[in-house]
PDB file of N, CA and C in Angstrom:
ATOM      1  N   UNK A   1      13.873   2.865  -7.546  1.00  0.00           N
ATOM      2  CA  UNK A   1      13.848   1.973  -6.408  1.00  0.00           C
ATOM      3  C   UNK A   1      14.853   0.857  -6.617  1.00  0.00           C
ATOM      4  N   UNK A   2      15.377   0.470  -5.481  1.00  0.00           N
ATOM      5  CA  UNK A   2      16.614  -0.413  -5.853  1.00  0.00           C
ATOM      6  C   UNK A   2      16.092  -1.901  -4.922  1.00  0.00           C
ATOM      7  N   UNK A   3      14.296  -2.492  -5.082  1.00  0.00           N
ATOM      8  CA  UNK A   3      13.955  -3.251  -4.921  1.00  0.00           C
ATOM      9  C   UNK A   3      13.977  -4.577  -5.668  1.00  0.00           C
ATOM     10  N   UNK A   4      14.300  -5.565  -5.450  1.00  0.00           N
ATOM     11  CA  UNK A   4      14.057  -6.729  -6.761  1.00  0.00           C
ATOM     12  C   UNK A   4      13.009  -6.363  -6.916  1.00  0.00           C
ATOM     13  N   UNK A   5      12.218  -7.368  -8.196  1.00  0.00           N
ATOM     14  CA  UNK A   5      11.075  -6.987  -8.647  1.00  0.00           C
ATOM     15  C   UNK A   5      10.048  -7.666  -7.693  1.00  0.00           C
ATOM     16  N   UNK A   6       9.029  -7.440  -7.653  1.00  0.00           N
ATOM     17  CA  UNK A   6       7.710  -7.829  -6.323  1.00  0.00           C
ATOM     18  C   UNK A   6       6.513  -7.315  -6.895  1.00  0.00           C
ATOM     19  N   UNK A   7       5.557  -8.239  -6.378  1.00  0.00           N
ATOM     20  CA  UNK A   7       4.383  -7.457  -6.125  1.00  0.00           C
ATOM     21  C   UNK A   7       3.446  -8.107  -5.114  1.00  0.00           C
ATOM     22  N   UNK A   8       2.792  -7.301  -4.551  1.00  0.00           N
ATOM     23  CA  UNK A   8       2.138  -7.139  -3.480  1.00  0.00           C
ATOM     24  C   UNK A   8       0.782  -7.270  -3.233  1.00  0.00           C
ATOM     25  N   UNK A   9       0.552  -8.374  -2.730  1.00  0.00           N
ATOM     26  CA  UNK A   9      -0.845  -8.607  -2.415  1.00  0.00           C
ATOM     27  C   UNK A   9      -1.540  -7.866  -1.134  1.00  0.00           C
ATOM     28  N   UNK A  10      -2.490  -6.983  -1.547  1.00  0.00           N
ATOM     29  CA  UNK A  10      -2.882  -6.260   0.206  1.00  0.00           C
ATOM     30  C   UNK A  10      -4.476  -7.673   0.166  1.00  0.00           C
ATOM     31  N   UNK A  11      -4.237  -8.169   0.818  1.00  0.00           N
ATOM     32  CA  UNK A  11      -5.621  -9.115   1.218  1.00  0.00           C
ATOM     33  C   UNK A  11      -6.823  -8.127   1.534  1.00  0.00           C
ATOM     34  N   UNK A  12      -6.884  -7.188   1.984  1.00  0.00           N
ATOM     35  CA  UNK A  12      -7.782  -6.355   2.779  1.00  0.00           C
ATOM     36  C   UNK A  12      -7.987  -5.157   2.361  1.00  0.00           C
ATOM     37  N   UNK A  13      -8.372  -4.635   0.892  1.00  0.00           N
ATOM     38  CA  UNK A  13      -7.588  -2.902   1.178  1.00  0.00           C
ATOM     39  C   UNK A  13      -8.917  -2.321   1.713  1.00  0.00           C
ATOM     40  N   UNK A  14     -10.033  -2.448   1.814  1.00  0.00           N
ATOM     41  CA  UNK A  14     -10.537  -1.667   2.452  1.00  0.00           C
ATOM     42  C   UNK A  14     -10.189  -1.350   3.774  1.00  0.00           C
ATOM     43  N   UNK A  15     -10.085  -2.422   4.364  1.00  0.00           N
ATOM     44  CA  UNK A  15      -9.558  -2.530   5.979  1.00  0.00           C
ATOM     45  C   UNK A  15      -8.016  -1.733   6.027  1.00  0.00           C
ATOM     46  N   UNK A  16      -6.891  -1.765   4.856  1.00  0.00           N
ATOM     47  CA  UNK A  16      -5.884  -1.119   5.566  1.00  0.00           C
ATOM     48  C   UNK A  16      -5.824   0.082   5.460  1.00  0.00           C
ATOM     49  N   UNK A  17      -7.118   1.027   5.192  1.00  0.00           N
ATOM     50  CA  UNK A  17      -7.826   2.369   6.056  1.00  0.00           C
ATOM     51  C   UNK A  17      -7.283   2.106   7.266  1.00  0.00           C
ATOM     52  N   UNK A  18      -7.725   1.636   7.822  1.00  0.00           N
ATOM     53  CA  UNK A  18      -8.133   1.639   8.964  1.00  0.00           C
ATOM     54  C   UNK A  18      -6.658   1.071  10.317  1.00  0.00           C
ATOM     55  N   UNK A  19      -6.052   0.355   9.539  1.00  0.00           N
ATOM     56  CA  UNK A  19      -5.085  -0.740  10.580  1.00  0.00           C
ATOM     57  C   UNK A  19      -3.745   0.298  11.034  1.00  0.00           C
ATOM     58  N   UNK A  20      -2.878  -0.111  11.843  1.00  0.00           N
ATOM     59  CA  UNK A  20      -1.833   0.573  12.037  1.00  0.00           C
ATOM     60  C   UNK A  20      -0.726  -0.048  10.919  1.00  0.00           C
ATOM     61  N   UNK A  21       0.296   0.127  10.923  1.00  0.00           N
ATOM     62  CA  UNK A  21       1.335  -0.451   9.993  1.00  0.00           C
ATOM     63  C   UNK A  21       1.702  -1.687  10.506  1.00  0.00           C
ATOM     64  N   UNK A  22       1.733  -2.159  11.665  1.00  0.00           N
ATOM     65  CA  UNK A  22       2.218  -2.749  12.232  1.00  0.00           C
ATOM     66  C   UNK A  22       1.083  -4.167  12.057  1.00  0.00           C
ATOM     67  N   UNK A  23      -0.513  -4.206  11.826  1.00  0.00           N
ATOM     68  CA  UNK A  23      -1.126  -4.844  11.773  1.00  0.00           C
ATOM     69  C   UNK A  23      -1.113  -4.858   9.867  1.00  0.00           C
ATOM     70  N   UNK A  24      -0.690  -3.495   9.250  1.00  0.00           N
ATOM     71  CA  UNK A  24      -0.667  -3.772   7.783  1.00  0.00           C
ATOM     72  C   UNK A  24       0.167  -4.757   7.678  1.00  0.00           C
ATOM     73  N   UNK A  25       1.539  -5.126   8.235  1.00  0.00           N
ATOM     74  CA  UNK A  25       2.543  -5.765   8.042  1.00  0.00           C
ATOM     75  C   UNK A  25       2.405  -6.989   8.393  1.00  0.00           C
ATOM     76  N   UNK A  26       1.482  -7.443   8.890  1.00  0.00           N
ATOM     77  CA  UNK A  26       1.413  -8.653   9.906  1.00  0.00           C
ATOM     78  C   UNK A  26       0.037  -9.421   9.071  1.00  0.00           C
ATOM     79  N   UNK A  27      -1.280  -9.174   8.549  1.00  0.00           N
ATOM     80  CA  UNK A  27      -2.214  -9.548   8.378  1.00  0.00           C
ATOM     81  C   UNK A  27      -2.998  -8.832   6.633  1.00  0.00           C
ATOM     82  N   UNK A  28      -2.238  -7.717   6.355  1.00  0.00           N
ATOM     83  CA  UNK A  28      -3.030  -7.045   5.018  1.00  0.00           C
ATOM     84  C   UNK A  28      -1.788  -7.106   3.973  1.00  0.00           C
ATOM     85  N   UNK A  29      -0.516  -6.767   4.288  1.00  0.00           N
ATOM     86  CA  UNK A  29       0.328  -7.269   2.748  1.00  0.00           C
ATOM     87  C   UNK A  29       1.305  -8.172   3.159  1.00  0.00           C
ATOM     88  N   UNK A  30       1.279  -9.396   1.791  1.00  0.00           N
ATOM     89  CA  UNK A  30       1.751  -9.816   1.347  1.00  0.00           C
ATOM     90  C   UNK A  30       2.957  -9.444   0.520  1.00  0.00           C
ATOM     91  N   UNK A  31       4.266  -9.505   0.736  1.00  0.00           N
ATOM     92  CA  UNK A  31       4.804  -9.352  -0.534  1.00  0.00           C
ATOM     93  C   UNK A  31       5.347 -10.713  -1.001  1.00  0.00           C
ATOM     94  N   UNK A  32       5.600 -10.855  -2.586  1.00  0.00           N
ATOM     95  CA  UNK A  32       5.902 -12.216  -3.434  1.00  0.00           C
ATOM     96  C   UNK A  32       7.071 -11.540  -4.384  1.00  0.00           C
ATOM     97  N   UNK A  33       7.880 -12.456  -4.422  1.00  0.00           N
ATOM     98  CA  UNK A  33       9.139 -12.174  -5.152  1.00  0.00           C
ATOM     99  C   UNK A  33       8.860 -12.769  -6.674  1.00  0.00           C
ATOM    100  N   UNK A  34       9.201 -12.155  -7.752  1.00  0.00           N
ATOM    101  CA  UNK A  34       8.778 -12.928  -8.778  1.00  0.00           C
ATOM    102  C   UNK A  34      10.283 -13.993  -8.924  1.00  0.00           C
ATOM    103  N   UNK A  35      11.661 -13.459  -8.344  1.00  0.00           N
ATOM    104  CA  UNK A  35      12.396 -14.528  -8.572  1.00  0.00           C
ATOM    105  C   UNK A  35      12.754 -14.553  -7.225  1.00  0.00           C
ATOM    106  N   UNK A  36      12.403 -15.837  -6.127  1.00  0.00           N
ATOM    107  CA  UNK A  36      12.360 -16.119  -4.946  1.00  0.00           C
ATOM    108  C   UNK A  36      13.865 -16.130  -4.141  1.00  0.00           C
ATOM    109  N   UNK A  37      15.033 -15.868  -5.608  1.00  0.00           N
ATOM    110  CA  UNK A  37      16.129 -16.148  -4.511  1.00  0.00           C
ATOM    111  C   UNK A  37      16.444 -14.406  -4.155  1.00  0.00           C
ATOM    112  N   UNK A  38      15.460 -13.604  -4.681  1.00  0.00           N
ATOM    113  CA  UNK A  38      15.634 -12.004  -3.805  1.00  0.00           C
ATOM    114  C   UNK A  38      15.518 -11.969  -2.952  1.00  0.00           C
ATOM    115  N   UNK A  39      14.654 -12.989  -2.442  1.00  0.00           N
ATOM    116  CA  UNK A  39      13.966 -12.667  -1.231  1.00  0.00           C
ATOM    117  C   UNK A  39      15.056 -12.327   0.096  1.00  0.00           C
ATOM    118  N   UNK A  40      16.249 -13.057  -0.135  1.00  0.00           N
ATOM    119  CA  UNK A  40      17.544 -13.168   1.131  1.00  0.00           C
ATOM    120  C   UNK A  40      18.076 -11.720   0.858  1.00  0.00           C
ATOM    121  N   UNK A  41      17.918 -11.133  -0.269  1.00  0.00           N
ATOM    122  CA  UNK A  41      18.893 -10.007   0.052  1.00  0.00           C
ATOM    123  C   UNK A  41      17.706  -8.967  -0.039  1.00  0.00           C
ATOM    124  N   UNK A  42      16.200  -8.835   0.398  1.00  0.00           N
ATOM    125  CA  UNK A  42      15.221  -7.899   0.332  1.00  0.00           C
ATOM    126  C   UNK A  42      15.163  -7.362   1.504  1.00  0.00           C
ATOM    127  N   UNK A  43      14.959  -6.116   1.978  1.00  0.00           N
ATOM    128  CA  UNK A  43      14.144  -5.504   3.119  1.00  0.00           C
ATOM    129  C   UNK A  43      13.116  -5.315   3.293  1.00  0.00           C
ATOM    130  N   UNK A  44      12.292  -6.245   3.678  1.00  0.00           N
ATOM    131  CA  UNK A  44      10.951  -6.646   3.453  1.00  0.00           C
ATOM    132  C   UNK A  44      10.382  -4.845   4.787  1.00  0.00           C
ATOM    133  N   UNK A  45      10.887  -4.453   5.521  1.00  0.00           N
ATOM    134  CA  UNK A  45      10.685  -3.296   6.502  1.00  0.00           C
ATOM    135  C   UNK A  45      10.269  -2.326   5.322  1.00  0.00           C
ATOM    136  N   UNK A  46      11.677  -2.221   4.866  1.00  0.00           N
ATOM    137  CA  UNK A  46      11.394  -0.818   3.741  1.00  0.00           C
ATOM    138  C   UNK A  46      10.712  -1.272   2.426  1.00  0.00           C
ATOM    139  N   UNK A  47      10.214  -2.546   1.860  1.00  0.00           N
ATOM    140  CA  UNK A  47       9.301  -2.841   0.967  1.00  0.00           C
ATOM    141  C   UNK A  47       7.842  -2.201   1.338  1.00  0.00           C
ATOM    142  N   UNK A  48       7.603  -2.645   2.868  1.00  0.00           N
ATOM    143  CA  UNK A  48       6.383  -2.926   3.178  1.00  0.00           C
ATOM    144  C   UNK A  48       5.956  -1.179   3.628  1.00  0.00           C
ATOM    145  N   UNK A  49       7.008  -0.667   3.607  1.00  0.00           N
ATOM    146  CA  UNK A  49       7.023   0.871   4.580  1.00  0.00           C
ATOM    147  C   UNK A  49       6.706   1.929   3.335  1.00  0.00           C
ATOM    148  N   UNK A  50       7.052   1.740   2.238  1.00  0.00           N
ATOM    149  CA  UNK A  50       6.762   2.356   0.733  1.00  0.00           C
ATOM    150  C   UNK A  50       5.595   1.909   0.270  1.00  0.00           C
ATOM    151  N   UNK A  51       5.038   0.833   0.571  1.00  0.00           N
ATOM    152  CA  UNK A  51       3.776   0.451   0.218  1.00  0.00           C
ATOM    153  C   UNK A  51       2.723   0.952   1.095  1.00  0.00           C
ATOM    154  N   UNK A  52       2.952   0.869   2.674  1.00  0.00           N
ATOM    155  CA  UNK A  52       2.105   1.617   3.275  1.00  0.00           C
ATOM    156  C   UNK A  52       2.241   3.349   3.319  1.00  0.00           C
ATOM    157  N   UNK A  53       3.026   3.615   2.952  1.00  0.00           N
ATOM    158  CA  UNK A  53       3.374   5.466   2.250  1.00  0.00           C
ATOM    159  C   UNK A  53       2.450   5.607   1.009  1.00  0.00           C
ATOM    160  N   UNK A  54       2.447   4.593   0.290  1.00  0.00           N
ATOM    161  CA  UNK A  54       2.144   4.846  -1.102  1.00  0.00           C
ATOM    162  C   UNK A  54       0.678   4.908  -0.635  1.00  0.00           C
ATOM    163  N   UNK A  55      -0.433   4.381   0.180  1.00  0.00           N
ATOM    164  CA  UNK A  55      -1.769   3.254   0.501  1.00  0.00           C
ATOM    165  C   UNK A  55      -2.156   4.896   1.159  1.00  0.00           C
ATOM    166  N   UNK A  56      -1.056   5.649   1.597  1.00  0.00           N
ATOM    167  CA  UNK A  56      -1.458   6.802   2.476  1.00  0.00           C
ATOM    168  C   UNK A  56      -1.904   7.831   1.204  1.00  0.00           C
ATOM    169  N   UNK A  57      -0.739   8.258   0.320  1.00  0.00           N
ATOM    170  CA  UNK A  57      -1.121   9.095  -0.366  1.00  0.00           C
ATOM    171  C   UNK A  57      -2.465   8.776  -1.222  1.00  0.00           C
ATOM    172  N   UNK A  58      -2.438   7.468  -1.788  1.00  0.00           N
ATOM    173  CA  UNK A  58      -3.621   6.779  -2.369  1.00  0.00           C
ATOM    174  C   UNK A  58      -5.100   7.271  -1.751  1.00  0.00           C
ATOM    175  N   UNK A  59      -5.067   7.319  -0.338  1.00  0.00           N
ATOM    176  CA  UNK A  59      -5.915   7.622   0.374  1.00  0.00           C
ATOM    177  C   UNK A  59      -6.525   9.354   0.402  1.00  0.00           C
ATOM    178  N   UNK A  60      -5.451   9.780   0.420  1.00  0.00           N
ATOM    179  CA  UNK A  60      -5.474  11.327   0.266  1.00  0.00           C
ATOM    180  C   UNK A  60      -5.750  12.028  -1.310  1.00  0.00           C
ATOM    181  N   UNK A  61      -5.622  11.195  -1.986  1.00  0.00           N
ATOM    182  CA  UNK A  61      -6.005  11.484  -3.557  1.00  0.00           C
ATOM    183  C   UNK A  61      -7.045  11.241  -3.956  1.00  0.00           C
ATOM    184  N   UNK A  62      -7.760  10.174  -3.192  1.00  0.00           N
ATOM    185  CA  UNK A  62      -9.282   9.739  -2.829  1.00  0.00           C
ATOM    186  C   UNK A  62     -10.185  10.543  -2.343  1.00  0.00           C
ATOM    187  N   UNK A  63      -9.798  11.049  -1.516  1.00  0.00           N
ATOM    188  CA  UNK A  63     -10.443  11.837  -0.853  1.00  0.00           C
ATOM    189  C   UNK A  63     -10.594  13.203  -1.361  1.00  0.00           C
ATOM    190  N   UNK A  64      -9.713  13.786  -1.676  1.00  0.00           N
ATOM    191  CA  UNK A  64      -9.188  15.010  -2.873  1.00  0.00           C
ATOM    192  C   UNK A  64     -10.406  14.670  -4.301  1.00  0.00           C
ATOM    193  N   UNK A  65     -10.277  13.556  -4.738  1.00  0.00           N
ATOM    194  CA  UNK A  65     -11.208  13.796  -5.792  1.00  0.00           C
ATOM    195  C   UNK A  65     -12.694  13.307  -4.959  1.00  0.00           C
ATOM    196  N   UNK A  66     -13.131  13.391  -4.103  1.00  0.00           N
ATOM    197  CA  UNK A  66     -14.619  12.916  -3.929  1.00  0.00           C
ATOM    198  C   UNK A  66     -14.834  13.723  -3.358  1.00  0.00           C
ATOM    199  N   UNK A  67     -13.982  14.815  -2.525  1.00  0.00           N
ATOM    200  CA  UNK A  67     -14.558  16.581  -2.678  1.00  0.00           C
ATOM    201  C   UNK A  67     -14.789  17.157  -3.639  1.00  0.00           C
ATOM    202  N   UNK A  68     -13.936  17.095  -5.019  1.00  0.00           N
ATOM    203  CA  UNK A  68     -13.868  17.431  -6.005  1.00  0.00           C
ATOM    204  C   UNK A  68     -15.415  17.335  -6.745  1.00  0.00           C
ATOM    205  N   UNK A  69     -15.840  15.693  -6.414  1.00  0.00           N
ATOM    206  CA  UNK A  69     -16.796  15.122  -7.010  1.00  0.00           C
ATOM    207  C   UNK A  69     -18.337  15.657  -6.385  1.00  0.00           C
ATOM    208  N   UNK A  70     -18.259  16.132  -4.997  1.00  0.00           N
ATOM    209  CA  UNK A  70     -18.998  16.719  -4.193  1.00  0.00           C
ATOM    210  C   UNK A  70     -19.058  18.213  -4.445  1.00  0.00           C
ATOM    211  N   UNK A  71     -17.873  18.833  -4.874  1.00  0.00           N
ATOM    212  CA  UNK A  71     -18.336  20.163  -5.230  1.00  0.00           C
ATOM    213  C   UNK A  71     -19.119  20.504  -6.553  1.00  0.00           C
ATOM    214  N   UNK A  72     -18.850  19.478  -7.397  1.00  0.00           N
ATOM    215  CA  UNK A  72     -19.153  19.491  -8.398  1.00  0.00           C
ATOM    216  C   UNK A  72     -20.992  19.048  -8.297  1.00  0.00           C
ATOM    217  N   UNK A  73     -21.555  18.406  -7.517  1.00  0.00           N
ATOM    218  CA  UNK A  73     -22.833  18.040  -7.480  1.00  0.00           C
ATOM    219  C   UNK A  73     -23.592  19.829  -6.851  1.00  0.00           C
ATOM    220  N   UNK A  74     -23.051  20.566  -6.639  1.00  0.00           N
ATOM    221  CA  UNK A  74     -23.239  21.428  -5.692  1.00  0.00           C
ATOM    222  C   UNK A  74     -23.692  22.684  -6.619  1.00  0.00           C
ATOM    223  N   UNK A  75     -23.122  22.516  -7.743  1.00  0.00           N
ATOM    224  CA  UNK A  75     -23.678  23.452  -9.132  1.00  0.00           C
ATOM    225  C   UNK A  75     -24.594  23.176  -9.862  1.00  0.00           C
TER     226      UNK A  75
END
């Protein structure tokens, strides 16, 4: 990734289940620059657009193991 360094506060993650990107971007992440003069040359669009990609697969790997965890009660 050819991001400065960051990290990302989601205020909400249960809720950004649920939100569109557009409300993720606006009200559930935060991003923080650890050296603030990145911030002018960052794309905060494509920061925030890899984080909500990433929140997706996260979601789907979740779900993947608590079938997993459900088939397993089933024996």
């Amino acid at each position: 990734m050819d991001f400065p360094r960051i990290f990302i506060l989601i205020r909400d993650y249960a809720e950004s289940y649920f939100v569109s990107f557009d409300e993720f971007r606006a009200h559930i992440a935060e991003v923080n620059f650890f050296d603030p003069t990145d911030r002018d040359t960052a794309d905060l669009e494509d920061i925030l657009t890899d984080a909500w990609n990433f929140l997706s697969l996260q979601e789907e790997e979740e779900e993947r193991q608590a079938e997993l965890y459900e088939d397993d009660d089933l024996i």
